[in-house]
N, C-alpha and C. Protein backbone atom coordinates (compact mmCIF):
# COMPACT_ATOMS: atom_id res chain seq x y z
N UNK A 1 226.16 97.93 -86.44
CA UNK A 1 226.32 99.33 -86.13
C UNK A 1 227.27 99.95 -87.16
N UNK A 2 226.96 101.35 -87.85
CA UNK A 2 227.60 101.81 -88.77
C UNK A 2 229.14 102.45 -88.10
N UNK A 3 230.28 102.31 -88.94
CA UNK A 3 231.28 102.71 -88.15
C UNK A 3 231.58 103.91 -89.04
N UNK A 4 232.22 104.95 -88.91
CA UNK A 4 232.88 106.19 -89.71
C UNK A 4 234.06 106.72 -89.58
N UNK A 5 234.42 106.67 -90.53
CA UNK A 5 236.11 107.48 -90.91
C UNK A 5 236.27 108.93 -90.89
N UNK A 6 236.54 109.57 -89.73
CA UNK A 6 236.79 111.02 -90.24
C UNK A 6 238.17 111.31 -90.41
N UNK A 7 238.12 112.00 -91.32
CA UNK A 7 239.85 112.31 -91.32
C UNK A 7 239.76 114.59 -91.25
N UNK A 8 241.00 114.68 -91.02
CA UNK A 8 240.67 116.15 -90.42
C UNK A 8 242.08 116.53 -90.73
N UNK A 9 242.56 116.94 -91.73
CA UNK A 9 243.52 117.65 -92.32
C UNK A 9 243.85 119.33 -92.23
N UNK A 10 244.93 119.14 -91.36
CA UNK A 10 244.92 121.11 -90.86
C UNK A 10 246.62 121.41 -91.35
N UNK A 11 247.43 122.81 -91.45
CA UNK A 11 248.22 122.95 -91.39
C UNK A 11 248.69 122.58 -93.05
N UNK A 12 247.92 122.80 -94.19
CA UNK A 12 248.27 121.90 -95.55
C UNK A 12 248.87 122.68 -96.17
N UNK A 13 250.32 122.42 -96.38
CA UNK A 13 251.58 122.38 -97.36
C UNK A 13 251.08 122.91 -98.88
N UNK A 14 250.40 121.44 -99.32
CA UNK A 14 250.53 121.62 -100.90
C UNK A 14 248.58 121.15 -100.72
N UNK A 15 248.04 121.74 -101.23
CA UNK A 15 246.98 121.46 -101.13
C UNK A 15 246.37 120.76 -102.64
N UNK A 16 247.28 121.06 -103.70
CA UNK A 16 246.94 120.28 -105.17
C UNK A 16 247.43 118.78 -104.75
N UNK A 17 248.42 118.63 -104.03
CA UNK A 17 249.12 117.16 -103.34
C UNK A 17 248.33 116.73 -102.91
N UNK A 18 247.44 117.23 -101.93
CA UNK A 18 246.75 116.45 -101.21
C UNK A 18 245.52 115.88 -101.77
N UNK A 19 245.05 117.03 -102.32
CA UNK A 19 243.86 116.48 -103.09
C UNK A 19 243.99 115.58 -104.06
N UNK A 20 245.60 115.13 -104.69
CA UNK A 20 245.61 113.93 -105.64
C UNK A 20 245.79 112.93 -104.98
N UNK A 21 246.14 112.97 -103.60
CA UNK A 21 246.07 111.79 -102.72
C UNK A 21 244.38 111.17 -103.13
N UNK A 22 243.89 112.24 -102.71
CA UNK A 22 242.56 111.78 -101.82
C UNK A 22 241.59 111.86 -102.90
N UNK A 23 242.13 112.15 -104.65
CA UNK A 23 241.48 111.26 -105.33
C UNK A 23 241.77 109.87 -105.54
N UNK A 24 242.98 109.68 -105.44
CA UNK A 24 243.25 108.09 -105.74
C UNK A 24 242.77 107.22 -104.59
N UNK A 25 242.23 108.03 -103.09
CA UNK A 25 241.78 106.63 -102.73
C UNK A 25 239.79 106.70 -102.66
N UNK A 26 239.76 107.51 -103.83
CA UNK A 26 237.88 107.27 -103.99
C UNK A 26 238.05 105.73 -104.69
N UNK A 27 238.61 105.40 -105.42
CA UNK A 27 238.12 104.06 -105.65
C UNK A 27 238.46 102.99 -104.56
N UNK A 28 239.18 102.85 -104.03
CA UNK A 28 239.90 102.41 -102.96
C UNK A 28 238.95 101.99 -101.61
N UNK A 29 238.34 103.37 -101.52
CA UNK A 29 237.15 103.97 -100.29
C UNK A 29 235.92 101.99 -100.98
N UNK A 30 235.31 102.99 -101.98
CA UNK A 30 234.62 102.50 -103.32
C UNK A 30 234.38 101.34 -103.10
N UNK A 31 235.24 100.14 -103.38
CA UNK A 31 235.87 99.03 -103.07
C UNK A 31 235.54 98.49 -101.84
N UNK A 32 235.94 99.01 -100.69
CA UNK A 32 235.73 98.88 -99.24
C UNK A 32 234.43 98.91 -98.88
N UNK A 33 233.87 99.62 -99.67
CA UNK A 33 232.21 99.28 -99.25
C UNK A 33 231.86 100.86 -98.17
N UNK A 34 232.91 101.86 -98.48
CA UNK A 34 232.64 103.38 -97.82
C UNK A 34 231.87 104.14 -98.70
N UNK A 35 231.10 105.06 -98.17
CA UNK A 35 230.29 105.86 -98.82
C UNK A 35 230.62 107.49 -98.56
N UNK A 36 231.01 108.29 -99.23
CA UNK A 36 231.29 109.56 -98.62
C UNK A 36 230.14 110.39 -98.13
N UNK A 37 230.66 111.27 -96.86
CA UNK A 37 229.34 111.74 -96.37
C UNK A 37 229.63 113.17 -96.56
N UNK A 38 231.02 113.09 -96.61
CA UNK A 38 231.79 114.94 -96.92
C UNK A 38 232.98 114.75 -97.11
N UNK A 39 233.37 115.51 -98.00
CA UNK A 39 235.26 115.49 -98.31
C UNK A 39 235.20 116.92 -99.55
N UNK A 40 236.21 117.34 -98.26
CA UNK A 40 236.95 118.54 -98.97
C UNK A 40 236.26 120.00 -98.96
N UNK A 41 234.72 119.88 -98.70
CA UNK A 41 233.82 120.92 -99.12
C UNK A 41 234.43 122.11 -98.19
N UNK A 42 234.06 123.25 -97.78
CA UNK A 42 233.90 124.08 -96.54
C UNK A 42 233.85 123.68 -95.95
N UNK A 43 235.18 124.42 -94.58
CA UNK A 43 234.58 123.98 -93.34
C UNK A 43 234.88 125.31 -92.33
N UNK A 44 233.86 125.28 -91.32
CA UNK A 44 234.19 126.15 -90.37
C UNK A 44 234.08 125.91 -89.33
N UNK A 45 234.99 125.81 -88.09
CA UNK A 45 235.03 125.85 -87.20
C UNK A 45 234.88 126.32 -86.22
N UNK A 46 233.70 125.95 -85.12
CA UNK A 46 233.03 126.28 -84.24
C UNK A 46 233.28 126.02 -82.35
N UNK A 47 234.53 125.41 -82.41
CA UNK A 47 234.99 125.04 -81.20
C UNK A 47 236.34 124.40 -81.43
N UNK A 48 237.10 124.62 -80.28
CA UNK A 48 238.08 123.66 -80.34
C UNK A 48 239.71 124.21 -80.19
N UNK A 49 240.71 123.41 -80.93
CA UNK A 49 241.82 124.09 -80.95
C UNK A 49 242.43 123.87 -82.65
N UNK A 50 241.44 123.01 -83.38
CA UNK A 50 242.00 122.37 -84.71
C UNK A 50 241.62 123.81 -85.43
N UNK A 51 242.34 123.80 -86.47
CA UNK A 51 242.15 124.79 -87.53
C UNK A 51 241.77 123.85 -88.90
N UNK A 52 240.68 123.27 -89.16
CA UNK A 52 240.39 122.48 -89.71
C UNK A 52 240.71 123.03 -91.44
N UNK A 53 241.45 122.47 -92.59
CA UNK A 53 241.68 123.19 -93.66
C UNK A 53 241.01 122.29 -94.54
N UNK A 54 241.25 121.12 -94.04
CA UNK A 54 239.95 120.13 -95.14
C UNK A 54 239.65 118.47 -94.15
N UNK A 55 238.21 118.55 -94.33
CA UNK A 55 237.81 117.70 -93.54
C UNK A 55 236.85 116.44 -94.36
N UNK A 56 237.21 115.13 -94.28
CA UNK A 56 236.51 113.80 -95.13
C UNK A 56 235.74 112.98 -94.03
N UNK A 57 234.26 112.95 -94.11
CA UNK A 57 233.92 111.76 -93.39
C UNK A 57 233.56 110.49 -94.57
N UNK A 58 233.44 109.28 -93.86
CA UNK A 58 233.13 108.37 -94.98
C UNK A 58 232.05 107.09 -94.06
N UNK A 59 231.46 106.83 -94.28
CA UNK A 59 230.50 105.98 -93.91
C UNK A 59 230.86 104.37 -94.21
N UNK A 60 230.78 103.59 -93.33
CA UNK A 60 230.72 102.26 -93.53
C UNK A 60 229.63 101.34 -92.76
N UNK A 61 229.16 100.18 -93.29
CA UNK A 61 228.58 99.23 -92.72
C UNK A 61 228.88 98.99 -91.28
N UNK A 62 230.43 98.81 -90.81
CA UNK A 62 230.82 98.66 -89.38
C UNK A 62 231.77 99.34 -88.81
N UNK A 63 232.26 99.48 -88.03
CA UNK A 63 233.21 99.66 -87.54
C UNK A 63 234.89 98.74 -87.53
N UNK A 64 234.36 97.63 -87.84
CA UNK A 64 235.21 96.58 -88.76
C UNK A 64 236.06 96.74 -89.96
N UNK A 65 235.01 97.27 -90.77
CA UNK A 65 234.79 97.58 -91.94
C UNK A 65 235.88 98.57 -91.99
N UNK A 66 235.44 100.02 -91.46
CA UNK A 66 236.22 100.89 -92.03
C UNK A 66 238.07 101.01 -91.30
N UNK A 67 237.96 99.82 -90.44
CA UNK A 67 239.40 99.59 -89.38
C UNK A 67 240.02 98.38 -90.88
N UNK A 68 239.32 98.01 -91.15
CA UNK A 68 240.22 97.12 -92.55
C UNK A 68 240.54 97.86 -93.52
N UNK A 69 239.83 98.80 -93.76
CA UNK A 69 240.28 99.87 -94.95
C UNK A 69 242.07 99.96 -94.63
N UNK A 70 241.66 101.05 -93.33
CA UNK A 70 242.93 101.49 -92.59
C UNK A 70 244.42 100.27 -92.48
N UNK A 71 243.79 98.86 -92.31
CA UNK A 71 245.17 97.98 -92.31
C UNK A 71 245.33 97.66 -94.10
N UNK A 72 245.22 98.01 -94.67
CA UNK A 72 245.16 97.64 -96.57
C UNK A 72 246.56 98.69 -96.50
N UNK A 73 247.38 97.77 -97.51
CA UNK A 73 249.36 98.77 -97.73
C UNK A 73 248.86 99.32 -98.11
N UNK A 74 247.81 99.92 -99.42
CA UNK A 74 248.00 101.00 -100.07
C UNK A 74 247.38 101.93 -99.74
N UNK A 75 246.55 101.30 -98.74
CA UNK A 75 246.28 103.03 -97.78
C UNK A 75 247.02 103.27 -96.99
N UNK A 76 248.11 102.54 -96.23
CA UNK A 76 249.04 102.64 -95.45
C UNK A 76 249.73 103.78 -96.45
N UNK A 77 250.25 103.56 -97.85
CA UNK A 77 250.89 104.20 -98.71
C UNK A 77 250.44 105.82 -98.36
N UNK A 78 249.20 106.04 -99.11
CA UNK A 78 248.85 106.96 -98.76
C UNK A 78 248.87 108.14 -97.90
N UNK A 79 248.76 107.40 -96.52
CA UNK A 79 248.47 107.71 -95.20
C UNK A 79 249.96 108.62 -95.20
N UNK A 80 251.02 108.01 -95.01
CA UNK A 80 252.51 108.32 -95.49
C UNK A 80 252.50 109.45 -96.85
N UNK A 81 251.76 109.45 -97.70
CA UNK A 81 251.94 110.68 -98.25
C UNK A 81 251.13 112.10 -97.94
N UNK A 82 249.94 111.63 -97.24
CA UNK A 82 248.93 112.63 -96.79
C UNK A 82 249.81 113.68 -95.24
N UNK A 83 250.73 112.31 -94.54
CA UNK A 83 251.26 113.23 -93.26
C UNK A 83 252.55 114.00 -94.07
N UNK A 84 252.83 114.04 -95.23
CA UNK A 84 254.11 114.89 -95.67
C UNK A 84 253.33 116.21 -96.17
N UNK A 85 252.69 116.09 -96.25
CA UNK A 85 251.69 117.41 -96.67
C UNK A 85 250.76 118.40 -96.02
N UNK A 86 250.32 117.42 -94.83
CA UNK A 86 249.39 118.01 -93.81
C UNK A 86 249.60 117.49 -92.69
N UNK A 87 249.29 118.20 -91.38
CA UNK A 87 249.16 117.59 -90.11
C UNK A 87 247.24 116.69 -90.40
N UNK A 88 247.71 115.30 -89.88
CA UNK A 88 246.60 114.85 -90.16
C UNK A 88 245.66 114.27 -89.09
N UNK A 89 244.94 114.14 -88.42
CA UNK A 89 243.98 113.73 -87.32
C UNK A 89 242.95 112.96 -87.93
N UNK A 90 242.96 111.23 -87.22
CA UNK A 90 241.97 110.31 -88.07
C UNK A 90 241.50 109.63 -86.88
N UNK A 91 240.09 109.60 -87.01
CA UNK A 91 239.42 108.56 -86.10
C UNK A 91 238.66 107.34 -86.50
N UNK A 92 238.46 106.70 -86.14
CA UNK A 92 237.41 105.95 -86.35
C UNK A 92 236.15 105.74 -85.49
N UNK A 93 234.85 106.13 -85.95
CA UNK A 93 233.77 106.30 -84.75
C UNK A 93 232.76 105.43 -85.27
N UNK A 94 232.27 104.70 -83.83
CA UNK A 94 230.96 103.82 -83.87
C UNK A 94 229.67 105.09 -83.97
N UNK A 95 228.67 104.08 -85.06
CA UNK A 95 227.61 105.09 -85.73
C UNK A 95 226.63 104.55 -84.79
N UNK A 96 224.97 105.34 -85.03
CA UNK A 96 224.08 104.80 -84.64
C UNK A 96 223.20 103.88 -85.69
């Protein structure tokens, strides 16, 4: 079963910051065996209470898969520079 990474970035500080985050972990993603399904494009929001300012899904083989990304330090690294910049909201969801 395919598992997916959304990440949901609202409230963004420095938005050139963030986006050099979240180039350095395309190879990273890359590596892991993730495929991007959206990052960064438009977004608009149609329900809810998030004010969504930039939103990444990423595709993986499992749900395994993309929970190992998440325990790797240098996305831990990351993760730690992405919450100094933005309020950040991350899930991990089982695919069909």
């Amino acid at each position: 079963m395919k598992g997916y990474l959304v990440v949901i970035d609202s409230d963004i500080e420095n938005r050139a910051k963030l986006e050099e985050i979240s180039d350095r972990m395309v190879p990273v993603i890359a590596k892991s065996g993730g495929k991007y399904l959206a990052r960064g494009g438009p977004v608009s929001a149609v329900a809810g209470d998030i004010e969504p300012g930039r939103v990444m899904v990423v595709e993986f083989d499992s749900v395994e898969k993309a929970q190992a990304l998440l325990a790797q330090p240098e996305v831990g690294e990351r993760v730690h520079e992405r919450h100094a910049v933005a309020t950040v909201n991350a899930f991990v969801v089982s695919g069909l």
